[in-house]
C-alpha atoms as a PDB file:
ATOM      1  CA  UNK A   1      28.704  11.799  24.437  1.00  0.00           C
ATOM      2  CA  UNK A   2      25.773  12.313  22.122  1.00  0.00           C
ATOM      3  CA  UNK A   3      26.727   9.895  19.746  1.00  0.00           C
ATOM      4  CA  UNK A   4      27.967   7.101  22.502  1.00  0.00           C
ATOM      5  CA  UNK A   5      24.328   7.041  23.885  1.00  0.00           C
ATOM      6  CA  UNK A   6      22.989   7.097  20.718  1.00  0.00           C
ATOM      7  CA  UNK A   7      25.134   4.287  19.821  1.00  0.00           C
ATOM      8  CA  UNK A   8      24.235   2.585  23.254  1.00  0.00           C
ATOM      9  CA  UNK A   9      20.528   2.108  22.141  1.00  0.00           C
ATOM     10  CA  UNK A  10      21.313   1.319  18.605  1.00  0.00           C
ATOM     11  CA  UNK A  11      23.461  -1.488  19.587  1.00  0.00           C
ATOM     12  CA  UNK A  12      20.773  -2.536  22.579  1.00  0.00           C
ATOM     13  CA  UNK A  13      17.579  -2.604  20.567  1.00  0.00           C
ATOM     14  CA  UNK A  14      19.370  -4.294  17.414  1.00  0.00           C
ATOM     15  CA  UNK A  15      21.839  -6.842  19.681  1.00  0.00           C
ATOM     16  CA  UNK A  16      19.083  -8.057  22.064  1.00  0.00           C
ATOM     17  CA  UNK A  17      17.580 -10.499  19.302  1.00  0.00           C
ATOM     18  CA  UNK A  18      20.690 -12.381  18.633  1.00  0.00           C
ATOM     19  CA  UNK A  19      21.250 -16.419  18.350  1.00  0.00           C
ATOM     20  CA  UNK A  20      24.405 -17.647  19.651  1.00  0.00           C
ATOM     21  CA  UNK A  21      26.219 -19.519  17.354  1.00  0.00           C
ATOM     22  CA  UNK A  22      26.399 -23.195  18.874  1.00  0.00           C
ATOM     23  CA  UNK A  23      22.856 -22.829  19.244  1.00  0.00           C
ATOM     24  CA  UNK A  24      22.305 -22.061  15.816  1.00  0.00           C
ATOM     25  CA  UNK A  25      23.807 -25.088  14.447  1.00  0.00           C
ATOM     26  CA  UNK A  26      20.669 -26.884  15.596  1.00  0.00           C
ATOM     27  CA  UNK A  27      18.923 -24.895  12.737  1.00  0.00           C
ATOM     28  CA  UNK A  28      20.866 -25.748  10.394  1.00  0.00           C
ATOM     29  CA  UNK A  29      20.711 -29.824   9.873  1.00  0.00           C
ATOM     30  CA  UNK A  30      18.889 -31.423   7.179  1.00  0.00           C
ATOM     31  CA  UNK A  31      18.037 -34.968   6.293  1.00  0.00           C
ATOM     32  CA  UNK A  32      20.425 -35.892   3.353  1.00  0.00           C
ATOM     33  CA  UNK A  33      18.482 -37.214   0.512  1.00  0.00           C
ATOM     34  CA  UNK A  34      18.885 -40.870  -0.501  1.00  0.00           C
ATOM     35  CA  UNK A  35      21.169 -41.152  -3.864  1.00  0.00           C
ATOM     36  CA  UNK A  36      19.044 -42.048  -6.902  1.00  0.00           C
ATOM     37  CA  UNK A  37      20.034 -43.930  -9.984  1.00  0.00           C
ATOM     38  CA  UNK A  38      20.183 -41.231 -13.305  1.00  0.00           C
ATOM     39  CA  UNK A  39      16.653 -41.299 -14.923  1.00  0.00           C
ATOM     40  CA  UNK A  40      16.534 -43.014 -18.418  1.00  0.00           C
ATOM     41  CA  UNK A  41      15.529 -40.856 -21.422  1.00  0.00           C
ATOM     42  CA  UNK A  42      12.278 -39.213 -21.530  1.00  0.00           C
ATOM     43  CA  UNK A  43      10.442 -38.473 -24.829  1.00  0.00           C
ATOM     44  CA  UNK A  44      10.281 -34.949 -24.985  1.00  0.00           C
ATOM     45  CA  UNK A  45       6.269 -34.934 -25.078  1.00  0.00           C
ATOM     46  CA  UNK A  46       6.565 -35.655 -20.952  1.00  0.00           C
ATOM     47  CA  UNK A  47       6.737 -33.197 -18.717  1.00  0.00           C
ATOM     48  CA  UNK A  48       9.604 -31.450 -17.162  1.00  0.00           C
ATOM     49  CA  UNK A  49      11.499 -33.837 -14.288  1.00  0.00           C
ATOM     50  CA  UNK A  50      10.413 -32.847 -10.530  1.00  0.00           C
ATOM     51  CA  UNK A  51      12.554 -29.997  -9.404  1.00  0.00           C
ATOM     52  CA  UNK A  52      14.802 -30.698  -6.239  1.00  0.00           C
ATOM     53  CA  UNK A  53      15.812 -27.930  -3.997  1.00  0.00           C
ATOM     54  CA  UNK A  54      18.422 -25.804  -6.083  1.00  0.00           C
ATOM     55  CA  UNK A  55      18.575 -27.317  -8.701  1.00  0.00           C
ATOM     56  CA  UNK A  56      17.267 -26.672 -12.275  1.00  0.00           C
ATOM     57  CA  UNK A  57      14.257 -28.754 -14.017  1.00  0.00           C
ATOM     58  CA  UNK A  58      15.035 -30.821 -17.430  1.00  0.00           C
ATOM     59  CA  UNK A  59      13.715 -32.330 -20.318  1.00  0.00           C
ATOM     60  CA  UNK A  60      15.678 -34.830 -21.828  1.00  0.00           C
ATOM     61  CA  UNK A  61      15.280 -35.608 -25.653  1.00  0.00           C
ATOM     62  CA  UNK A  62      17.420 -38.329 -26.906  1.00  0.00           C
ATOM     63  CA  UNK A  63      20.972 -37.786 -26.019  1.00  0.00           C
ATOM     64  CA  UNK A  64      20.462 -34.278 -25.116  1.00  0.00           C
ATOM     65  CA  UNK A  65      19.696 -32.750 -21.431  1.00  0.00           C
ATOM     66  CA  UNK A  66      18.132 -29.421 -21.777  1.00  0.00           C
ATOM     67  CA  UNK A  67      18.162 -27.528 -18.601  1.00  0.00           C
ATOM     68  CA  UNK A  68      14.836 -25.107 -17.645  1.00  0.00           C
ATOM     69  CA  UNK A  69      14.600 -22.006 -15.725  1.00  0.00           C
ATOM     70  CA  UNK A  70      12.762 -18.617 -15.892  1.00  0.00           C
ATOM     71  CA  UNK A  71      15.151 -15.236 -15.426  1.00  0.00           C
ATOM     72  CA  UNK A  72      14.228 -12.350 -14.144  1.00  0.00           C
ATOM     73  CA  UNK A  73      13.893  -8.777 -16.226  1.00  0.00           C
ATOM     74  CA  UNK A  74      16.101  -6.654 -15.469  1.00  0.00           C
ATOM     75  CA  UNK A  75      15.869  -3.125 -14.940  1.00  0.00           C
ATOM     76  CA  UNK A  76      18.537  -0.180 -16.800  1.00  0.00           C
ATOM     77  CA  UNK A  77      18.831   2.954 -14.449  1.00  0.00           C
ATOM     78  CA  UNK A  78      20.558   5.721 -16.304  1.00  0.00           C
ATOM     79  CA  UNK A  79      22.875   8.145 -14.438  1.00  0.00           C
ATOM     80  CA  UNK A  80      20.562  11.169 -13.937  1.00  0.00           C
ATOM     81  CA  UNK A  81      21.878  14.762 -13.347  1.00  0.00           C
ATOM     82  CA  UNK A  82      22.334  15.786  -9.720  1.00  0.00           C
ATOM     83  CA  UNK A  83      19.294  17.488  -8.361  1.00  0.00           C
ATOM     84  CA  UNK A  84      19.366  20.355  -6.029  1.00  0.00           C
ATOM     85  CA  UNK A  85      17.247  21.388  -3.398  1.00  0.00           C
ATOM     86  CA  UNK A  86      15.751  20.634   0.413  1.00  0.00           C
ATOM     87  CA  UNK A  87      13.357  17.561  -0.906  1.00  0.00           C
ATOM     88  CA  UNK A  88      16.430  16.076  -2.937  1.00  0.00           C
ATOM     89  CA  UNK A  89      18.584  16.521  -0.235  1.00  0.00           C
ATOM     90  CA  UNK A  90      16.208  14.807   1.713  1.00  0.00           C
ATOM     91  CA  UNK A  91      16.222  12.064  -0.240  1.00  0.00           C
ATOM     92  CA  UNK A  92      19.714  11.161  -0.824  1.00  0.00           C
ATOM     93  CA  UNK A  93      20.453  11.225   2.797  1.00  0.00           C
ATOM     94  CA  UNK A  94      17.593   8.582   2.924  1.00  0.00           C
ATOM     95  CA  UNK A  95      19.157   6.833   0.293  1.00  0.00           C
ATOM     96  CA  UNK A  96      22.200   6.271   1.519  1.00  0.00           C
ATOM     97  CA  UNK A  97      21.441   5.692   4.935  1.00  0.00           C
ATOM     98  CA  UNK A  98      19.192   2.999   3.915  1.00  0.00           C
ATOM     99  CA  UNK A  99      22.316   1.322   2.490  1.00  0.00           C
ATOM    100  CA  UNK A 100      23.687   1.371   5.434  1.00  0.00           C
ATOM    101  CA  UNK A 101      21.224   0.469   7.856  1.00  0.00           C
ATOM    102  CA  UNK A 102      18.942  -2.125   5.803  1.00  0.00           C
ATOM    103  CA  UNK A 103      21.925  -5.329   5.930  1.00  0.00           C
ATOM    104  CA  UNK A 104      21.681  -4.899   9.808  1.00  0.00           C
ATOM    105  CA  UNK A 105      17.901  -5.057   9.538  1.00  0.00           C
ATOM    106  CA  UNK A 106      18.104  -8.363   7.549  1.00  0.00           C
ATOM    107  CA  UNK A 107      20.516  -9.902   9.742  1.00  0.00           C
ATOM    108  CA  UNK A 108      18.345  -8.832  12.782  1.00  0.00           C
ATOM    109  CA  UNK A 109      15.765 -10.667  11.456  1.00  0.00           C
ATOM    110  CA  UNK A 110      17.635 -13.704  10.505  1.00  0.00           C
ATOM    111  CA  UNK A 111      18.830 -13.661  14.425  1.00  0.00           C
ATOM    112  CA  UNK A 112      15.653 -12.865  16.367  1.00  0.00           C
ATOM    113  CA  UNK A 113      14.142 -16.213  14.771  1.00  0.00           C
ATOM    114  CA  UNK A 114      16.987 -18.180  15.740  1.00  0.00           C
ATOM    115  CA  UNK A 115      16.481 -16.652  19.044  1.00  0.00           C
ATOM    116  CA  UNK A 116      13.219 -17.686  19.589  1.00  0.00           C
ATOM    117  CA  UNK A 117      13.449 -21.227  17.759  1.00  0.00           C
ATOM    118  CA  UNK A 118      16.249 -21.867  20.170  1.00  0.00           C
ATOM    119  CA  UNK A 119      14.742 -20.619  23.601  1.00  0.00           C
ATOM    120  CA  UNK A 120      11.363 -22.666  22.214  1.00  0.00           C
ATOM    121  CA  UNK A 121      13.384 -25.795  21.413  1.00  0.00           C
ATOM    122  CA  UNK A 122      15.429 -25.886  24.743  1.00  0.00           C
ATOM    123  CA  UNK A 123      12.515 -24.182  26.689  1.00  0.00           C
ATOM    124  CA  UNK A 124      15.135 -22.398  28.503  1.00  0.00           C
ATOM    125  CA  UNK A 125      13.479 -21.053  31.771  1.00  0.00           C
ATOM    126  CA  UNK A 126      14.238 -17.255  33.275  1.00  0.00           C
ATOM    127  CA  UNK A 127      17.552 -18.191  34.708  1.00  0.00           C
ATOM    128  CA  UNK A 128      19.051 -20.114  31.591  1.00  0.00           C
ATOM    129  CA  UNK A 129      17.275 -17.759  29.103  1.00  0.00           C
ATOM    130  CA  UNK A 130      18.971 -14.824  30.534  1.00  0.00           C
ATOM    131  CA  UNK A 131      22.060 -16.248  30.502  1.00  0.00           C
ATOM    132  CA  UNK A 132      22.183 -17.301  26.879  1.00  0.00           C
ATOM    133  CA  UNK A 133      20.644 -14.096  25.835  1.00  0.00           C
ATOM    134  CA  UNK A 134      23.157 -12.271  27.675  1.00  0.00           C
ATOM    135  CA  UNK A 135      26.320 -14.600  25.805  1.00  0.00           C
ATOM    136  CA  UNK A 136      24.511 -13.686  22.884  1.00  0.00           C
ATOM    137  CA  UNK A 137      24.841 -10.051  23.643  1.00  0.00           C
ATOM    138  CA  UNK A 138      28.722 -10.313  24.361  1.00  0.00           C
ATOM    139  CA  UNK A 139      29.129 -11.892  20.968  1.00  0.00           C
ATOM    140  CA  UNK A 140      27.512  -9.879  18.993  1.00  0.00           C
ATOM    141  CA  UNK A 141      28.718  -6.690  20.582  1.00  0.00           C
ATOM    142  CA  UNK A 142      32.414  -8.178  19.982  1.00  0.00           C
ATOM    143  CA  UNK A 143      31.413  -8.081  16.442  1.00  0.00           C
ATOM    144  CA  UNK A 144      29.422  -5.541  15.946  1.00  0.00           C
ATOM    145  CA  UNK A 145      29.970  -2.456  18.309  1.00  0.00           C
ATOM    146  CA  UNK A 146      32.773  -0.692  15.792  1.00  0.00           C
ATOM    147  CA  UNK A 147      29.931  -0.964  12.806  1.00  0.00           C
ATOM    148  CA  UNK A 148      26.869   0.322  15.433  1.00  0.00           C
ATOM    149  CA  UNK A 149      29.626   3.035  16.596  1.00  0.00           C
ATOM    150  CA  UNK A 150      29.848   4.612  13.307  1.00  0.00           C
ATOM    151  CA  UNK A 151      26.211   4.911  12.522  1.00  0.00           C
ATOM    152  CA  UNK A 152      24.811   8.558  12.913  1.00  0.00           C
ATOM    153  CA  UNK A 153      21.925   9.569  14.813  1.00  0.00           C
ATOM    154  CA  UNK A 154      19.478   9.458  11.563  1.00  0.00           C
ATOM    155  CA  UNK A 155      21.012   6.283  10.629  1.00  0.00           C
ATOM    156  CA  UNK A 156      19.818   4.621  13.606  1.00  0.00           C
ATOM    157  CA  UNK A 157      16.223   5.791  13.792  1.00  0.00           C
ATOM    158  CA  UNK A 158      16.028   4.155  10.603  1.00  0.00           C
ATOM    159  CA  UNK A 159      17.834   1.120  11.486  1.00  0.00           C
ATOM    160  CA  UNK A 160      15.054   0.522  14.636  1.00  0.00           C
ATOM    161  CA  UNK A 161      12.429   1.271  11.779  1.00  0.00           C
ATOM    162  CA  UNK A 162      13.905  -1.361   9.490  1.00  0.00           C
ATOM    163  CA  UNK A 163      14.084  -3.845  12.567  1.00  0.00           C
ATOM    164  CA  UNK A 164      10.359  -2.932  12.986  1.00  0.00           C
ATOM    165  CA  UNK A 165       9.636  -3.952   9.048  1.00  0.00           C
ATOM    166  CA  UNK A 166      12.038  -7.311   9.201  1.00  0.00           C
ATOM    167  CA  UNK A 167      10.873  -8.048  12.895  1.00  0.00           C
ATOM    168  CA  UNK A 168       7.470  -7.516  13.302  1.00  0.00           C
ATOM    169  CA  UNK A 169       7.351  -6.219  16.332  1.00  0.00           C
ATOM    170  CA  UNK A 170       9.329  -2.462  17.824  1.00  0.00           C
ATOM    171  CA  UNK A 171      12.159  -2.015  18.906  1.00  0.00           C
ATOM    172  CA  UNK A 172      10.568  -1.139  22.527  1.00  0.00           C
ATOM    173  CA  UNK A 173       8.768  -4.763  22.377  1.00  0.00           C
ATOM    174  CA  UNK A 174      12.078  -6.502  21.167  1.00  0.00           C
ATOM    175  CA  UNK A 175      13.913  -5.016  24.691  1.00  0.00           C
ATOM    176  CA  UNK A 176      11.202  -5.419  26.412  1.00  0.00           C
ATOM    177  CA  UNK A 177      10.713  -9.489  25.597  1.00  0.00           C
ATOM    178  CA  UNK A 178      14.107 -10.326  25.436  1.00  0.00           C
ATOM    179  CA  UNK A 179      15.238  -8.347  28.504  1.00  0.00           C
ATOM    180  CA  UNK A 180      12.524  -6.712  30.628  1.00  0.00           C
ATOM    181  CA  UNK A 181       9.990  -4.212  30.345  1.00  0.00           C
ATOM    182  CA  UNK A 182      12.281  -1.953  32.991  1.00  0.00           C
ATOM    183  CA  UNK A 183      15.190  -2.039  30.362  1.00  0.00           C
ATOM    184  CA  UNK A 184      12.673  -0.973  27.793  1.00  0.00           C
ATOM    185  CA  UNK A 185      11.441   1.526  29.434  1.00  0.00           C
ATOM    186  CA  UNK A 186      14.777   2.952  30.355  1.00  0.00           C
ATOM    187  CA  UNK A 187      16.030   2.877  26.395  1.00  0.00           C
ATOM    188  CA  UNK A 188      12.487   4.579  25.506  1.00  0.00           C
ATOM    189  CA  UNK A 189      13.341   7.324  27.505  1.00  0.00           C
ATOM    190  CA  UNK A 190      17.098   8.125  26.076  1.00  0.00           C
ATOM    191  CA  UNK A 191      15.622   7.711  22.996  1.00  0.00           C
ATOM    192  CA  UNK A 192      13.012  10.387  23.503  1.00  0.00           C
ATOM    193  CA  UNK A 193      15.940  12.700  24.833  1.00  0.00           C
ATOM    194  CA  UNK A 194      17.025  12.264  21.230  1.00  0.00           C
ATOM    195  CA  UNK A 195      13.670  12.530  19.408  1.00  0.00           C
ATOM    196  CA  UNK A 196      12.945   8.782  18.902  1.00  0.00           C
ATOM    197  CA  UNK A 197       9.726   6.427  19.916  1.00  0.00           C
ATOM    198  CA  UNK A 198      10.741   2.671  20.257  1.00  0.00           C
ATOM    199  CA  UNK A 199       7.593   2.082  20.443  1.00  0.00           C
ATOM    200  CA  UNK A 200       6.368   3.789  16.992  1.00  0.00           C
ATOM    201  CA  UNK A 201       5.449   1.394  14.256  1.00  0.00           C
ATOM    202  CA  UNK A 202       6.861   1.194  10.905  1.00  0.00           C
ATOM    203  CA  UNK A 203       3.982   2.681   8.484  1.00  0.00           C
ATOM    204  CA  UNK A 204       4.567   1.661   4.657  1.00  0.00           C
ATOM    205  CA  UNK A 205       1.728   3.581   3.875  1.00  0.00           C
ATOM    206  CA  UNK A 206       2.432   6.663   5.582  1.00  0.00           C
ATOM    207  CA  UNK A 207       5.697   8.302   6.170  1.00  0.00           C
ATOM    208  CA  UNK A 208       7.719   5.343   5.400  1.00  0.00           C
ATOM    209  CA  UNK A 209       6.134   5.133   1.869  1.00  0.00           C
ATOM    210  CA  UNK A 210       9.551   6.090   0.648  1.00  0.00           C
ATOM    211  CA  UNK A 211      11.293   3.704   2.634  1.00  0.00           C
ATOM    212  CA  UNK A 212       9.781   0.941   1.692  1.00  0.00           C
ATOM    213  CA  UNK A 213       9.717   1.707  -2.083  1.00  0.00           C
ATOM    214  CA  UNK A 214      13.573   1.491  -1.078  1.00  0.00           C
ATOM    215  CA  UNK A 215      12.767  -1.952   0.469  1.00  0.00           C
ATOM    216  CA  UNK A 216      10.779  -3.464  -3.415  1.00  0.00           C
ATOM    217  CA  UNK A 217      14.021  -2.276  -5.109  1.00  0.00           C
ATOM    218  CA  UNK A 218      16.653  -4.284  -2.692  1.00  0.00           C
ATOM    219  CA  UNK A 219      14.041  -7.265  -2.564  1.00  0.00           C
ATOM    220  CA  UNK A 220      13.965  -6.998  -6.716  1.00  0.00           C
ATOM    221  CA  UNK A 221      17.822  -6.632  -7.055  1.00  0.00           C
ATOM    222  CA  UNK A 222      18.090  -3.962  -8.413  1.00  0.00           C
ATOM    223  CA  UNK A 223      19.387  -1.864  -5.599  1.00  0.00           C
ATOM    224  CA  UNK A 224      22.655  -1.108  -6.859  1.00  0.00           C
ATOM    225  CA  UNK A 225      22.027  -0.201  -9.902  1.00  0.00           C
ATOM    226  CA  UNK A 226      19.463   2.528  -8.151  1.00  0.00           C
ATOM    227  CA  UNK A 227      22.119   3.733  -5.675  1.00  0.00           C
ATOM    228  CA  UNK A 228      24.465   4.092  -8.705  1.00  0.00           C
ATOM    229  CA  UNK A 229      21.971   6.281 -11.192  1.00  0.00           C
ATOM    230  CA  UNK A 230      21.617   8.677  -7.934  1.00  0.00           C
ATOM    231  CA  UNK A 231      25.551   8.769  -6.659  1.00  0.00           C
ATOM    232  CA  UNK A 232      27.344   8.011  -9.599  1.00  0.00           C
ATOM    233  CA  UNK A 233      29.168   5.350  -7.596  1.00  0.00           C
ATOM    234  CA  UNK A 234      28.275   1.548  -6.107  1.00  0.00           C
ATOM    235  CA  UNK A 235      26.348   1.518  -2.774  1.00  0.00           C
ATOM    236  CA  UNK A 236      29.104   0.745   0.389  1.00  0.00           C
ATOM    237  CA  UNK A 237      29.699  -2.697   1.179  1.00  0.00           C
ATOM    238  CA  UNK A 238      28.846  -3.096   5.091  1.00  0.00           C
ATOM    239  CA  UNK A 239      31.457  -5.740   6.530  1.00  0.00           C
ATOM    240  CA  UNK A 240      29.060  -8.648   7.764  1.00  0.00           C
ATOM    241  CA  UNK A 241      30.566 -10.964   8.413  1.00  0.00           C
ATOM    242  CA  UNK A 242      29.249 -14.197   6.501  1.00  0.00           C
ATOM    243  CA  UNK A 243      28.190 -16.563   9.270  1.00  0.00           C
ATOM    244  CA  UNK A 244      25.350 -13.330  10.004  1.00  0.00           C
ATOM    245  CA  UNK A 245      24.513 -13.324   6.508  1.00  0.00           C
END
């Protein structure tokens, strides 16, 4: 029972913010650019051609097409012994349930903007707004309810956190303007039975500090190789499925 509830308001804070996915498609057009005839040769004393979305900038010199691009350092992290003790301990748990819990963050945020860009674009009123947020609900529980199921009760305070970061706003403030202020009211109270506050922010500077030193090493890519030097084996892969990616 404790971990059903607990799953019941992990699921409700981080499934509320959803887009549903023939709404999304209006997201996702884009005026096709008109084809252009292949540049003639450029002395090499010009500078580099106009760089087009993905793809590279180039010189050309004569015959040759030389292709620009800067890549990024790259950090080494060297397997380190296994350290003992309550702050260590304390740590790894972090770790690893940041692996597990930041992916959902990303996609929350990914799906809360849809959210709003579609209600804004349709200007769905009350009744129509429900109703799509409520399809969008189904959906994503369909897909997601097994994955929220198997988070723990630590892994979920630090999910809502992460949706916090990603968001902008709590998780209290996400139920409560995407459902009512009744519903998140109700979910702040389980979630105090459990020792949680919806409403508390995420603090970077405070006692998140570590978190979100966790957050500059996924953003840098170098994540894995981090996980690795502490566990001696590759982060878990969380099954997202690609069109929530």
């Amino acid at each position: 029972m404790f971990r059903h509830i607990t799953v019941i308001l992990t699921a409700a804070v981080f499934l509320t913010g959803g887009a549903a996915d023939c709404h999304a498609q209006l997201f996702k057009k884009k005026k096709k650019s008109a084809t252009t005839q292949p540049a003639p040769p450029k002395p090499s004393s010009q500078k580099p051609a106009q760089k087009e979305e993905n793809l590279l900038e180039y010189i050309v010199e004569g015959n040759d097409t030389i292709y620009i691009d800067q890549i990024r350092a790259s950090k080494v992290y060297s397997r380190i012994p296994k350290m003992k003790g309550r702050e260590w301990r304390k740590y790894y748990r972090l770790v690893h349930n940041f692996s597990k819990t930041y992916p959902y963050a990303l996609v929350a945020r990914k799906l809360v903007a849809q959210a709003d860009s579609t209600i804004a674009a349709d200007n769905l009123k009350r009744g129509k707004r429900e109703r799509y947020i409520n399809s969008v609900q189904d959906e994503l529980f369909s897909v997601f309810e097994s994955q929220m199921r198997s988070l723990t009760v630590n892994q979920g305070a630090l999910l809502m956190k992460l949706i916090d970061r990603e968001v902008g706003k709590s998780s209290y403030n996400i139920i409560k303007d995407y459902k009512n202020g009744m519903a998140a009211g109700f979910w702040q109270g389980i979630a105090k039975i459990f020792g949680t506050d919806l409403k508390k922010p995420y603090d970077p500077e405070g006692e998140d500090e570590a978190t979100e030193e966790l957050v500059k090493i996924w953003e840098e890519g170098d994540f894995p190789a981090f996980y690795w030097s502490l566990f001696w084996k590759d982060p878990p892969e969380m099954p997202i499925p690609e069109k929530y990616l």
